[in-house]
Protein backbone atom coordinates (compact mmCIF):
# COMPACT_ATOMS: atom_id res chain seq x y z
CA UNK A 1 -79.03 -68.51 26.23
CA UNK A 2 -82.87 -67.47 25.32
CA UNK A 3 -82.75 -69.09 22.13
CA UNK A 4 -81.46 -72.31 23.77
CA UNK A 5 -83.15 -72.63 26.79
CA UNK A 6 -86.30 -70.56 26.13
CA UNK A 7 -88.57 -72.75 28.51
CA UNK A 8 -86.05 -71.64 31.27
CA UNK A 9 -84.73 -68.69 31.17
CA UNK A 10 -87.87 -66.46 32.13
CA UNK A 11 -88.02 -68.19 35.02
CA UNK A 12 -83.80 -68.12 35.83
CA UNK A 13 -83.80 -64.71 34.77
CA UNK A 14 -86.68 -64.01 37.34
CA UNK A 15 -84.88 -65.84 40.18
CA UNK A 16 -81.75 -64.04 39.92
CA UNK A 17 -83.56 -60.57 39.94
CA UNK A 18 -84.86 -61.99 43.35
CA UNK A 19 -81.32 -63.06 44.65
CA UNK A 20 -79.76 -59.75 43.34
CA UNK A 21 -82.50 -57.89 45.35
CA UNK A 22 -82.43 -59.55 47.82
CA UNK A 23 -78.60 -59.02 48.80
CA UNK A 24 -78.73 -55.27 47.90
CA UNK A 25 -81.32 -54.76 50.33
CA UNK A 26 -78.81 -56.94 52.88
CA UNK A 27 -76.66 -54.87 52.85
CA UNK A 28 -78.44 -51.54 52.90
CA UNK A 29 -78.26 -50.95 49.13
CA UNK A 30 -80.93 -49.74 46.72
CA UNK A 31 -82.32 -50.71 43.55
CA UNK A 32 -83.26 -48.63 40.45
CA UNK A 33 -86.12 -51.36 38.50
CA UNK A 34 -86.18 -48.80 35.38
CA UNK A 35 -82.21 -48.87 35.53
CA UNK A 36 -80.05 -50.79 33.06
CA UNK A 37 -79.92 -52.12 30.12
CA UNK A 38 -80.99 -55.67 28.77
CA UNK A 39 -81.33 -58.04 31.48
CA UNK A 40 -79.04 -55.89 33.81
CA UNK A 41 -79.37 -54.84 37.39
CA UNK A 42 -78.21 -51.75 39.40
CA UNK A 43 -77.67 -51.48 42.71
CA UNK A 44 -76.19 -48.19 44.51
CA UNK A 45 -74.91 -48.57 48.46
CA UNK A 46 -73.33 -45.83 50.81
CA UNK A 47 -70.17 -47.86 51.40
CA UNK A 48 -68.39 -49.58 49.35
CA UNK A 49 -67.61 -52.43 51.75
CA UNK A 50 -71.41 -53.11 51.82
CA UNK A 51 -71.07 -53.69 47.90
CA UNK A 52 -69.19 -55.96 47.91
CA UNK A 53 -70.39 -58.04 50.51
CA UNK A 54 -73.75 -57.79 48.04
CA UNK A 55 -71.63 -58.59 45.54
CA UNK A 56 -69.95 -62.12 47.20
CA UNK A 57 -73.44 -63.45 48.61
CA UNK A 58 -75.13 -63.28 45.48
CA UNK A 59 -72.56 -64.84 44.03
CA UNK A 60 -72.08 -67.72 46.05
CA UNK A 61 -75.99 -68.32 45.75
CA UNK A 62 -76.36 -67.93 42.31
CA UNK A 63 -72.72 -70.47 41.97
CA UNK A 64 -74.10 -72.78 44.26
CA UNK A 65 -77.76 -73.04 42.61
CA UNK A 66 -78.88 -75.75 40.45
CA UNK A 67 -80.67 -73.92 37.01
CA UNK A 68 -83.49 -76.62 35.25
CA UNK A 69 -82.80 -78.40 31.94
CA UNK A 70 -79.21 -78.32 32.76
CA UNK A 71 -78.82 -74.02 32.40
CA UNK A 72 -75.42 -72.62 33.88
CA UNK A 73 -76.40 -69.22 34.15
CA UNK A 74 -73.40 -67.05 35.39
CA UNK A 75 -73.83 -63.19 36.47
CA UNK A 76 -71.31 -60.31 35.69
CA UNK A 77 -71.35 -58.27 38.47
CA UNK A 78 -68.94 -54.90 38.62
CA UNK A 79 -68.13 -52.36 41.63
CA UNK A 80 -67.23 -48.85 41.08
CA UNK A 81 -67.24 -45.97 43.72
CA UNK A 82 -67.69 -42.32 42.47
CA UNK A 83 -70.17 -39.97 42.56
CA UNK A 84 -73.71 -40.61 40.71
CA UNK A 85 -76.35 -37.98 39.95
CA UNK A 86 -79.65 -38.44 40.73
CA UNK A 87 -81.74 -38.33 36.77
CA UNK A 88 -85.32 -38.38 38.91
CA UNK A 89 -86.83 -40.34 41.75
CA UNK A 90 -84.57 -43.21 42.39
CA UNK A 91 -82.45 -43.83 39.18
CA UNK A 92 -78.71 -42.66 38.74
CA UNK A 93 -76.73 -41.26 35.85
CA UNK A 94 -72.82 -40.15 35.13
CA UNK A 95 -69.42 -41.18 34.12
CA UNK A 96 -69.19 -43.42 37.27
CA UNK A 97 -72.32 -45.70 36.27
CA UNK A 98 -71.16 -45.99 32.60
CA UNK A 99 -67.31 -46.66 34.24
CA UNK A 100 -69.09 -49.67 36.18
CA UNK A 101 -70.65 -50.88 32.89
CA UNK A 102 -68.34 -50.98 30.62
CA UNK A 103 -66.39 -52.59 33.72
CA UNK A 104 -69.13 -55.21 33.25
CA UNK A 105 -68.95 -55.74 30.26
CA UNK A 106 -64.72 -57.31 29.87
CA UNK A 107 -65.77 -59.51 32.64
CA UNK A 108 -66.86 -63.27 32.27
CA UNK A 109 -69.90 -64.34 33.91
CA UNK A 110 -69.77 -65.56 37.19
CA UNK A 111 -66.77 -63.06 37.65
CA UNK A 112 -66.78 -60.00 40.23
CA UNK A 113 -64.42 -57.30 39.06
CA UNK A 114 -63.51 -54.19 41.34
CA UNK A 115 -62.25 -50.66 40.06
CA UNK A 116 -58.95 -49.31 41.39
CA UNK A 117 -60.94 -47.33 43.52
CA UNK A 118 -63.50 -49.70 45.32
CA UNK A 119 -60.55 -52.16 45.74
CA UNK A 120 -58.35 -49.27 47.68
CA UNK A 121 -61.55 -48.33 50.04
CA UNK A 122 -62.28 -52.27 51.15
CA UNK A 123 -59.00 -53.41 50.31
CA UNK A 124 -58.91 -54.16 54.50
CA UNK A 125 -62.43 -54.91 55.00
CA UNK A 126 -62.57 -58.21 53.31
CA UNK A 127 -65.09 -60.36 54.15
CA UNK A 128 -63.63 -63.77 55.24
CA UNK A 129 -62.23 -65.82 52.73
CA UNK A 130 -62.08 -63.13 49.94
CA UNK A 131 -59.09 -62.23 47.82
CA UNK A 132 -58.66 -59.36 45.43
CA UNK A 133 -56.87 -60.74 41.91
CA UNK A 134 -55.02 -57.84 40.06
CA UNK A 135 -55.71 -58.35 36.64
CA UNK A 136 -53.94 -55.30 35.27
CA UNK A 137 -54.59 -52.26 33.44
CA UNK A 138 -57.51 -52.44 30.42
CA UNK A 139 -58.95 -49.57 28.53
CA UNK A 140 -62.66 -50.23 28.52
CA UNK A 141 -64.97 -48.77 25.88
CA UNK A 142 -65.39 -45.34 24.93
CA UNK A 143 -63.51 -44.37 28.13
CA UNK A 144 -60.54 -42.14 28.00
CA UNK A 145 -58.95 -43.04 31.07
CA UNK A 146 -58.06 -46.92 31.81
CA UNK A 147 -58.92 -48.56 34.29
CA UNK A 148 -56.92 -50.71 36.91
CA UNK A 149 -59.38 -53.97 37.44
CA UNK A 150 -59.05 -56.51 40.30
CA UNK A 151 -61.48 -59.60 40.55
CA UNK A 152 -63.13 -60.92 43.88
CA UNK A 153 -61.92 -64.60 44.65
CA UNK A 154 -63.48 -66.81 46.51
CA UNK A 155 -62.73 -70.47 47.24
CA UNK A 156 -65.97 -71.41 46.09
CA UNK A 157 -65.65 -70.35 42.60
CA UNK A 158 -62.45 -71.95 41.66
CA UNK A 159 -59.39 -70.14 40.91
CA UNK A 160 -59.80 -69.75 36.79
CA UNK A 161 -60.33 -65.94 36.49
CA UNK A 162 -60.06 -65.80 32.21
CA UNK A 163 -58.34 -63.46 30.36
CA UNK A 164 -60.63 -60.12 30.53
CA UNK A 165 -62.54 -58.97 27.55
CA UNK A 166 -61.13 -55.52 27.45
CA UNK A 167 -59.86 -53.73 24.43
CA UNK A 168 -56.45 -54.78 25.13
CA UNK A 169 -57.11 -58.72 25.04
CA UNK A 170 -57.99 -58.72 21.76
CA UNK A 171 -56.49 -57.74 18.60
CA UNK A 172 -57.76 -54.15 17.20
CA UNK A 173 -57.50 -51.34 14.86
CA UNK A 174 -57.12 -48.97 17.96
CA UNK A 175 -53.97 -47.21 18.81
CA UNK A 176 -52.40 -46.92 22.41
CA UNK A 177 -54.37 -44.67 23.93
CA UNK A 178 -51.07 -42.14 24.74
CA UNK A 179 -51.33 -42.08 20.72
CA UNK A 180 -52.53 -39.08 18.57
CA UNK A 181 -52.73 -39.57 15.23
CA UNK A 182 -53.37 -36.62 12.96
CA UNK A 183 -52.64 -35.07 9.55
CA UNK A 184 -51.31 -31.34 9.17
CA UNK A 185 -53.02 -31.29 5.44
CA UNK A 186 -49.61 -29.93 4.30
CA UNK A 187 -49.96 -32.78 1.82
């Protein structure tokens, strides 16, 4: 999107920052500036109910806002509860930040996706008019253990939820990941 709306996106990138901010510190959440990669934004919240209530008003404001020269910029957001480690003042690290990333990364933009684990702690503290989609089982990059994904739905954002972008949606060298493939050099 840089390379074809370059006049725009400093500026749409910048007011999305705000809006992300904004509804972490809602809802009592915190944000690392040095953390993530590329263009990406971390927030970390005590409960995971509070998440994704972050999550949905962010993305009903960034859904419902009108980008210049014609831009439809759409986050990825993820949610995954576990425990984080604190790397210095204010910025996390461990398996549960990279499980929320590579999360991230099978969703489409303007898509909220949930780990089996956030979805079973808020599961019955929706906010109103929220669903939870199960979309399945998906191995997710250089993770040994899949993952069981749901996506937040929301009247507002239409009911087309895309087939994930997980290892298992598209076609690849890799095996099943119950599969062990070896040689015993007994040639």
């Amino acid at each position: 999107m840089w390379s074809e709306y370059p006049q725009a996106m400093g500026g749409a990138v910048a007011d999305t920052y705000e809006i992300l901010g904004r509804s972490i510190a809602r809802y009592g959440g915190v944000r690392p500036v040095e953390q993530g990669e590329g263009d990406s934004v971390v927030g970390a919240f005590s409960r995971a109910s509070d998440a994704v209530a972050a999550a949905l008003e962010a993305q009903l404001e960034l859904h419902a806002r009108v980008w210049p020269e014609g831009l439809e910029l759409r986050v990825r957001i993820a949610l995954h509860t576990g425990d984080a480690q604190l790397r210095d003042e204010g910025n996390y690290f461990g398996l549960a930040l990279s499980r929320c990333a590579r999360l991230r990364a099978v969703a489409h933009g303007g898509q909220t996706l949930l780990s089996r684990t956030t979805r079973d702690l808020v599961v019955e503290r929706l906010p109103e008019g929220v669903e939870l989609v199960d979309c399945g089982v998906h191995r997710l990059r250089d993770l040994g253990r899949p993952e069981h994904v749901f996506a937040l739905a929301h009247p507002a954002f239409g009911g087309d939820l895309g087939v994930l972008r997980s290892l298992d949606a598209f076609p690849n060298n890799l095996g099943a990941p119950w599969m062990i493939v070896g040689d015993s050099g007994a040639g």
